[in-house]
C-alpha atoms as a PDB file:
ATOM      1  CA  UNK A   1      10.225 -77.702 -53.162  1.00  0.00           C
ATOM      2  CA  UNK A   2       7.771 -76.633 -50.493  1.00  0.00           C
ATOM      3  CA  UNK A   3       9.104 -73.556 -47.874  1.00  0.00           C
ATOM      4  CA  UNK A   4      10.138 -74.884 -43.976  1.00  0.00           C
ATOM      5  CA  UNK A   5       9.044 -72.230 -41.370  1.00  0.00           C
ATOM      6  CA  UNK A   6      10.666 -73.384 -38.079  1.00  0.00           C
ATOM      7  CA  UNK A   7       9.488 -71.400 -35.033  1.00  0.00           C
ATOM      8  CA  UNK A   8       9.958 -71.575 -31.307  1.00  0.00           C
ATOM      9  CA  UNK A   9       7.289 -73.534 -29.867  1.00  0.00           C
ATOM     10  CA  UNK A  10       7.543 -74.169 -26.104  1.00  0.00           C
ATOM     11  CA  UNK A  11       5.373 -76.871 -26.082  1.00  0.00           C
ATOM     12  CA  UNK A  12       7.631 -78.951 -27.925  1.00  0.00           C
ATOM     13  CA  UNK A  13      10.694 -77.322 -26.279  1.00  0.00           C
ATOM     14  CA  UNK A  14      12.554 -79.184 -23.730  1.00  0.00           C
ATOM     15  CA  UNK A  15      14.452 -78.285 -20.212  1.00  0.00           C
ATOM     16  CA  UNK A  16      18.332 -77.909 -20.831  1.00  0.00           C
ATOM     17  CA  UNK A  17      21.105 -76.582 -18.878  1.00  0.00           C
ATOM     18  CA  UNK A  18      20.399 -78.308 -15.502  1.00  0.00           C
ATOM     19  CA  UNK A  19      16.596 -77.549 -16.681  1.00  0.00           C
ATOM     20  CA  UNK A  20      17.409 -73.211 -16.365  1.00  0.00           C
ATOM     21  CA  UNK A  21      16.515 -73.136 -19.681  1.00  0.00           C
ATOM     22  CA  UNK A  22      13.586 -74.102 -22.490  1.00  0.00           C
ATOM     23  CA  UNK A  23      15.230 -75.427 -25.787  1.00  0.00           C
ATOM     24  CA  UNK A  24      14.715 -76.962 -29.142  1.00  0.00           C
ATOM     25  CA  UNK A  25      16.078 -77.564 -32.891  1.00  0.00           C
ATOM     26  CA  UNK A  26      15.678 -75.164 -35.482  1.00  0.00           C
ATOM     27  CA  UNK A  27      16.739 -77.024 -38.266  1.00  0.00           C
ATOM     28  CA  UNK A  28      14.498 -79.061 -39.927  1.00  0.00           C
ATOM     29  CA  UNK A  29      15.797 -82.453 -39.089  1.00  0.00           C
ATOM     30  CA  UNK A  30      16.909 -83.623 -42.580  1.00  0.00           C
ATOM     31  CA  UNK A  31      18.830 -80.879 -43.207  1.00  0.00           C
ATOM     32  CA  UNK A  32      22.493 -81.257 -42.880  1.00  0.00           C
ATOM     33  CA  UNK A  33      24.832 -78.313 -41.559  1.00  0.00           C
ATOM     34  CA  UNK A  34      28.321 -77.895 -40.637  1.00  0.00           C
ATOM     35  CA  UNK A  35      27.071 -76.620 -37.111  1.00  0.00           C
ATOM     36  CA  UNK A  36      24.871 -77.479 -34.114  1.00  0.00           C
ATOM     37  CA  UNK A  37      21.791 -75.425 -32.832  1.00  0.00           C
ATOM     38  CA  UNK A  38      19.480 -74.925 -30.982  1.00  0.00           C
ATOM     39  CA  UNK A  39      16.264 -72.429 -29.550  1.00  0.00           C
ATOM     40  CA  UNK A  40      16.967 -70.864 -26.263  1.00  0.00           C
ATOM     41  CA  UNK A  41      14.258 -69.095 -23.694  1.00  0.00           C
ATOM     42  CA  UNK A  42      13.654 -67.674 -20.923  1.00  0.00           C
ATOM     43  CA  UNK A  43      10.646 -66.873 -19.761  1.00  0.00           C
ATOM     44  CA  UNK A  44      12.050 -64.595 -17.155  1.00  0.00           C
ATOM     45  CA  UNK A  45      13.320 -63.242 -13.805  1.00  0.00           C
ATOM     46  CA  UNK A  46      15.867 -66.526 -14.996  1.00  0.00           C
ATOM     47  CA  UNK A  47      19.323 -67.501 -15.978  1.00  0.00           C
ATOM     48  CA  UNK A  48      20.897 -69.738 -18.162  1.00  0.00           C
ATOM     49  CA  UNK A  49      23.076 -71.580 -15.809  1.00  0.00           C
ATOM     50  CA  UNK A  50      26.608 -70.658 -16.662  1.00  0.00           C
ATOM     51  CA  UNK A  51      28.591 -72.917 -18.925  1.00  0.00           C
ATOM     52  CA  UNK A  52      31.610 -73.603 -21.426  1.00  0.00           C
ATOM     53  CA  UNK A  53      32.525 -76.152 -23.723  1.00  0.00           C
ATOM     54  CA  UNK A  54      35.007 -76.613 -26.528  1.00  0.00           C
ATOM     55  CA  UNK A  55      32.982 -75.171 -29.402  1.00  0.00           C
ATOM     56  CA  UNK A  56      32.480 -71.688 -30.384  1.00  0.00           C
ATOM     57  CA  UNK A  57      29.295 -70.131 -30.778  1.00  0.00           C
ATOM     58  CA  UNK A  58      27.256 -67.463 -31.731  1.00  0.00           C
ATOM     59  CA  UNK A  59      23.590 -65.870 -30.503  1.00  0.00           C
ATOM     60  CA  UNK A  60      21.176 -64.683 -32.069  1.00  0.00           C
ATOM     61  CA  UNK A  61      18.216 -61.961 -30.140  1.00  0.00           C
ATOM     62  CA  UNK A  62      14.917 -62.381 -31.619  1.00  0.00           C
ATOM     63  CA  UNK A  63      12.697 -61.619 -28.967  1.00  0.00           C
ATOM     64  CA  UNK A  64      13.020 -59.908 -25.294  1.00  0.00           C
ATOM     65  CA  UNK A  65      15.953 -57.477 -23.746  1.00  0.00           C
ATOM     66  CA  UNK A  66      18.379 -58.994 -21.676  1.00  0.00           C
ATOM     67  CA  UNK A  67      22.179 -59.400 -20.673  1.00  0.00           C
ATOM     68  CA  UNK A  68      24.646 -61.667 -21.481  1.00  0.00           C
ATOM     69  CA  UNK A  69      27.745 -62.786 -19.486  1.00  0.00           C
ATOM     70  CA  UNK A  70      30.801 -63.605 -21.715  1.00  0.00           C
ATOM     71  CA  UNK A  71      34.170 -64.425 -19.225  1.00  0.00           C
ATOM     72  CA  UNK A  72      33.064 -62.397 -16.797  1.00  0.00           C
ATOM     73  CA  UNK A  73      31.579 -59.324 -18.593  1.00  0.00           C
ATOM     74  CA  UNK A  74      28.314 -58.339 -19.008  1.00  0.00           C
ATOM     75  CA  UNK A  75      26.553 -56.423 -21.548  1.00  0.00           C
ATOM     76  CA  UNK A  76      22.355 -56.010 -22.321  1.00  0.00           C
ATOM     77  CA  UNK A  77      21.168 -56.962 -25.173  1.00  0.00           C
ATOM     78  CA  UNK A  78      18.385 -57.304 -27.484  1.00  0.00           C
ATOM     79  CA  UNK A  79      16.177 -57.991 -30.471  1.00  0.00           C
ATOM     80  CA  UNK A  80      18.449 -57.987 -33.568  1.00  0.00           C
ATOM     81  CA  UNK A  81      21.950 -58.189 -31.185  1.00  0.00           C
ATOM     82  CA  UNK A  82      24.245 -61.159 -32.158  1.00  0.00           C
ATOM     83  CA  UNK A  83      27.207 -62.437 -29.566  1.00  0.00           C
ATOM     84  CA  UNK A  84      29.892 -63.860 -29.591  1.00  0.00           C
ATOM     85  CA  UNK A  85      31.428 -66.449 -27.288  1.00  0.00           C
ATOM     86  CA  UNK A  86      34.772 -67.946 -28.209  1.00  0.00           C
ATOM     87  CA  UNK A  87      35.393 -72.025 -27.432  1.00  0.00           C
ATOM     88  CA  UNK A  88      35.945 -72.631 -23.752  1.00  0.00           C
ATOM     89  CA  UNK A  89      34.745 -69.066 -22.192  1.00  0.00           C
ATOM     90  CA  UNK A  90      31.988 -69.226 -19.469  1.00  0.00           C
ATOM     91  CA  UNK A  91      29.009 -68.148 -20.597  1.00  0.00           C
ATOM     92  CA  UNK A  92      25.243 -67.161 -19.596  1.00  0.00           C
ATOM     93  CA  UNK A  93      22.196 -65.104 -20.761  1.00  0.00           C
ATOM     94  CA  UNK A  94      20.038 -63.606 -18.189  1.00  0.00           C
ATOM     95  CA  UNK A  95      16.446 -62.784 -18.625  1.00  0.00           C
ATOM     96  CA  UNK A  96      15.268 -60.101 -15.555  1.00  0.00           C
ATOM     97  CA  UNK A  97      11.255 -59.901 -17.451  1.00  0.00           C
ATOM     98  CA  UNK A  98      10.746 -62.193 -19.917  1.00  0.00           C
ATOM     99  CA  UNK A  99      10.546 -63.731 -22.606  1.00  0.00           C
ATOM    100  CA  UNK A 100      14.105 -64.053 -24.163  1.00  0.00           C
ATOM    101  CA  UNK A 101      14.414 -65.925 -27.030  1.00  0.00           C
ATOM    102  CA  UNK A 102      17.144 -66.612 -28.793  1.00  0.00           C
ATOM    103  CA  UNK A 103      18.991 -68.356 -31.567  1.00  0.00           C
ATOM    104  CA  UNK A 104      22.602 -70.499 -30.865  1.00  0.00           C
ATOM    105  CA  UNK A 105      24.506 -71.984 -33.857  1.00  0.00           C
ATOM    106  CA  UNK A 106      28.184 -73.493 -31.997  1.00  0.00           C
ATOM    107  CA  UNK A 107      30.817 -75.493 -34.272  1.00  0.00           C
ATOM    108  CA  UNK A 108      34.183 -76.992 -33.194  1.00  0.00           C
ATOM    109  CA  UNK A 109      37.005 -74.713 -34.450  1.00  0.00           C
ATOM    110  CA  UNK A 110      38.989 -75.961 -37.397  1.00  0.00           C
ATOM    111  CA  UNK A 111      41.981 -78.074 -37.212  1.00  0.00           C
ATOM    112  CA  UNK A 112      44.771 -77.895 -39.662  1.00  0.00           C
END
């Protein structure tokens, strides 16, 4: 079995989030998981334009300071921070120098 190193590369990133943002898999693409992700950055002064949808999710900080905006609060973070953001709050990261980079894994919540 040979080791998969996936990094962020912006030139194969793409515009998301009404093109605020750069993103891009991180999975290599035959691997199956029980969640979505993605790559987000910011080069920075930017904003992740603010947005919900049904799925939890969770971020990852691996490069860059910043703050996030969960329902309406705010908090900086950083390299080696992880938030959360429960299914269906408003969210956004914002990037005041840059770069932020960060990880995203979001799932839909379980149904019994």
């Amino acid at each position: 079995m040979a080791v998969t190193v996936q990094r962020f590369d912006q030139e194969t990133a793409h515009k998301a989030h009404g093109d605020t943002i750069w993103a891009a898999p991180f999975l290599p693409h035959d691997m199956e998981a029980p969640f979505d992700s993605a790559w987000g950055y910011l080069e920075g002064p930017g904003s992740l334009e603010p947005h919900s949808h049904p799925a939890d999710e969770i971020y990852f900080i691996f490069q860059g300071r910043g703050r996030v905006v969960v329902a309406g609060e705010e908090a900086v973070v950083s390299v080696g921070d992880v938030i959360s953001i429960p299914a269906n709050a408003e969210h956004s990261m914002i990037c005041d120098e840059g770069p932020l980079l960060w990880a995203a894994i979001w799932w839909h919540p379980q149904t019994s």
